[in-house]
C-alpha atoms as a PDB file:
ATOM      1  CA  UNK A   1     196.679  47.393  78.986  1.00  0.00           C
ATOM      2  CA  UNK A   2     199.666  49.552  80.516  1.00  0.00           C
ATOM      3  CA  UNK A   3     197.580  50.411  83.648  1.00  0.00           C
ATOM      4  CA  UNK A   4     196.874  46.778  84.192  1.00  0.00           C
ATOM      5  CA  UNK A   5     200.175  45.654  84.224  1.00  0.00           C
ATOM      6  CA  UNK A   6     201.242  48.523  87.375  1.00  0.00           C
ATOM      7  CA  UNK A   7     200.011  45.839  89.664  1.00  0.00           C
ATOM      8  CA  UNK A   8     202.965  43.658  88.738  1.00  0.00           C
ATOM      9  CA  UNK A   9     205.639  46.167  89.230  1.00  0.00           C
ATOM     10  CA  UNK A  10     208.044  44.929  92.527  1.00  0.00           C
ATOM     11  CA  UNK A  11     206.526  41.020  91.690  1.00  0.00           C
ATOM     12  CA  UNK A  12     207.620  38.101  90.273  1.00  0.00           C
ATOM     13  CA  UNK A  13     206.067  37.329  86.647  1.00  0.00           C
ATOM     14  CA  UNK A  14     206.524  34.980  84.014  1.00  0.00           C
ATOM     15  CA  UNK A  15     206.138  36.160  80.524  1.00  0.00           C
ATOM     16  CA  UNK A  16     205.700  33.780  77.606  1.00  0.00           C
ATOM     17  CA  UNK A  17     207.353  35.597  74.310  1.00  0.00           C
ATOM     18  CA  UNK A  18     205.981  34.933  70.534  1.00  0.00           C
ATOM     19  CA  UNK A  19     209.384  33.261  70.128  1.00  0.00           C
ATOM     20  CA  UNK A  20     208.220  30.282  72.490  1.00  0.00           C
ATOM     21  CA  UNK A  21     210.823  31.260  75.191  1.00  0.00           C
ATOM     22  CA  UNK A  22     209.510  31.195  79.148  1.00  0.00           C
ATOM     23  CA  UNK A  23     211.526  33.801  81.029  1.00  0.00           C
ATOM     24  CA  UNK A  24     210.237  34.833  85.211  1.00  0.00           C
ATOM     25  CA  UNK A  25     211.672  37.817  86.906  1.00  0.00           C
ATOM     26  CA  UNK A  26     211.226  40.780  88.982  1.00  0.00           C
ATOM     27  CA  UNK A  27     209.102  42.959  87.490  1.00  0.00           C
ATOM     28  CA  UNK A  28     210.983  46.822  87.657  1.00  0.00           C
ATOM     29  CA  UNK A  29     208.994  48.938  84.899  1.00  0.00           C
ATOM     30  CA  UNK A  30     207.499  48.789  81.936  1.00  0.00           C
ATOM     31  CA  UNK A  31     206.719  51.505  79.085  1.00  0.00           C
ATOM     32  CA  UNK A  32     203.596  52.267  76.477  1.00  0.00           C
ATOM     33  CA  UNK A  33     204.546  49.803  74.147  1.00  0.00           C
ATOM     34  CA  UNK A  34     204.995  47.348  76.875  1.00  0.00           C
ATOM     35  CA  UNK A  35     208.653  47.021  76.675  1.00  0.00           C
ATOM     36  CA  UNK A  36     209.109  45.087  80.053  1.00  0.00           C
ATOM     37  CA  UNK A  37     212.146  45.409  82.307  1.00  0.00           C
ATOM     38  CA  UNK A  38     212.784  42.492  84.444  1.00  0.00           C
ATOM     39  CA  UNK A  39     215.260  41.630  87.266  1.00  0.00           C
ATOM     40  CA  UNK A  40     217.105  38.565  88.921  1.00  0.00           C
ATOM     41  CA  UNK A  41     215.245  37.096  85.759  1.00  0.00           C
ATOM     42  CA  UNK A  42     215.780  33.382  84.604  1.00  0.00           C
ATOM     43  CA  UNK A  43     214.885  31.770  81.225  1.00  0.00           C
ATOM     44  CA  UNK A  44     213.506  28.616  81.707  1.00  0.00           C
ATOM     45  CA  UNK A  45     214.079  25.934  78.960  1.00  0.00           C
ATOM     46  CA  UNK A  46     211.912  23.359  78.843  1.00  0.00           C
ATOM     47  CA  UNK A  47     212.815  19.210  77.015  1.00  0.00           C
ATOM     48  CA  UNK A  48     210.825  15.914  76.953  1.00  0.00           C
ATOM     49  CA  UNK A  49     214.119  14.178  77.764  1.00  0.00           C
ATOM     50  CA  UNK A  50     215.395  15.743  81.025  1.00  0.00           C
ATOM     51  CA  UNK A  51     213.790  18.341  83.477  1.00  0.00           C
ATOM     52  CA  UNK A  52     213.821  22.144  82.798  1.00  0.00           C
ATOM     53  CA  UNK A  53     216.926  23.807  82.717  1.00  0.00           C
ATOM     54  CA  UNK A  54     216.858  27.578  84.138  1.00  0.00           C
ATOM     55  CA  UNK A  55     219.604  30.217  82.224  1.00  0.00           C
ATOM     56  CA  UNK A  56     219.982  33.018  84.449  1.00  0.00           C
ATOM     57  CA  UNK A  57     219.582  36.215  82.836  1.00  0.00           C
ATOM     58  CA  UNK A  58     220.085  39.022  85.462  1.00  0.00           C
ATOM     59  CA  UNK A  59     218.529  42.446  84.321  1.00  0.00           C
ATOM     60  CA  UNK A  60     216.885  42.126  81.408  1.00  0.00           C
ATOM     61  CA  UNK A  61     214.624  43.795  78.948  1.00  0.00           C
ATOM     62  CA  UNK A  62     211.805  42.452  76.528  1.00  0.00           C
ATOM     63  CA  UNK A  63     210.472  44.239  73.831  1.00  0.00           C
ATOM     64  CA  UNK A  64     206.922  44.866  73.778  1.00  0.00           C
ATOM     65  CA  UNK A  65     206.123  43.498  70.055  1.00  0.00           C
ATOM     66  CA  UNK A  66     207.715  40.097  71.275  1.00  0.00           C
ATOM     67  CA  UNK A  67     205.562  39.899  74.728  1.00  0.00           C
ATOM     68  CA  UNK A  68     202.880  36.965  74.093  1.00  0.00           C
ATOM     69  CA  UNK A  69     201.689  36.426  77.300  1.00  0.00           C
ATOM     70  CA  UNK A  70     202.525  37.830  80.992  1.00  0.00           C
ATOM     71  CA  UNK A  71     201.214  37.006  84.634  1.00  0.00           C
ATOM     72  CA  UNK A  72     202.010  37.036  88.202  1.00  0.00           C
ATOM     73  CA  UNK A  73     203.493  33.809  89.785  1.00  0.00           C
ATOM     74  CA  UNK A  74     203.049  32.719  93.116  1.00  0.00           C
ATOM     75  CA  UNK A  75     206.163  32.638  94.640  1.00  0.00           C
ATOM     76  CA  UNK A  76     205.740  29.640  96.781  1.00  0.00           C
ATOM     77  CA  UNK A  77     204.379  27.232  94.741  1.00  0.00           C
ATOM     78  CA  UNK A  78     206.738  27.983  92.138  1.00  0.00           C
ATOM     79  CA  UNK A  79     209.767  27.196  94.952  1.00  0.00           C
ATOM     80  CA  UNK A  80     208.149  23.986  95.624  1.00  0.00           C
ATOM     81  CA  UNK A  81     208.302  22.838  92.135  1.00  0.00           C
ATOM     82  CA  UNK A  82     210.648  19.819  90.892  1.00  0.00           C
ATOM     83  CA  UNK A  83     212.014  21.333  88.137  1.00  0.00           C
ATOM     84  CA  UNK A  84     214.164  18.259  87.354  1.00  0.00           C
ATOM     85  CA  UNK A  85     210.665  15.944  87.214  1.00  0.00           C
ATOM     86  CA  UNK A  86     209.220  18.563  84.863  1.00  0.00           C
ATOM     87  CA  UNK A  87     209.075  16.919  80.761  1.00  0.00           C
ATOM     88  CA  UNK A  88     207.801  18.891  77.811  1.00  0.00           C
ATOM     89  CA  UNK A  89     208.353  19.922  74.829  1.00  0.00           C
ATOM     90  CA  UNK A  90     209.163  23.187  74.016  1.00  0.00           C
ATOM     91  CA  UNK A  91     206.744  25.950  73.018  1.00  0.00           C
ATOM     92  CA  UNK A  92     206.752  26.948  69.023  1.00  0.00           C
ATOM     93  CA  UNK A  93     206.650  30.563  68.015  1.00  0.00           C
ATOM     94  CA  UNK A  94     203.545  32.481  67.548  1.00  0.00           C
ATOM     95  CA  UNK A  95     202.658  31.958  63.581  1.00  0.00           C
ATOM     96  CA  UNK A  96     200.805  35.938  62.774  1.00  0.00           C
END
């Protein structure tokens, strides 16, 4: 899994935790229990009643154990987003 994930060193990603929570940075490094270290990283927070709300984080590090899901995002479709037309309900943790 480790050597997969050297492609997305230097690009943007979006990981999904087991928590629920959506967070997209800057990939920097990662380790062999996937501890990820992401920069200029934002949480997004999504609500059915208004559009998503983004909670900069800055550098920031997720623990491998608590990584659910992880993939590259293409950076220009993601600026052309409305965030503020987006509506859902948030994700529920991962139930092992």
């Amino acid at each position: 899994m480790s050597s997969s994930l050297e492609s997305f060193v230097g690009h943007q990603v979006s990981v999904i935790t087991a928590d629920g929570r959506v967070i997209n940075g800057v990939m920097k490094g990662f380790d062999q229990a996937i501890n990820l270290i992401l920069d200029e990283s934002h949480e997004r927070v999504y609500s059915s009643g208004g559009g998503v709300e983004e909670v900069i984080l800055g550098l920031y590090i997720i623990r491998g154990d608590n990584v659910a899901i992880i993939g590259e995002v293409d950076e220009e479709l993601d600026k052309s987003l409305d965030m503020n037309g987006i509506k859902a309900e948030p994700l529920n943790s991962v139930i092992h």
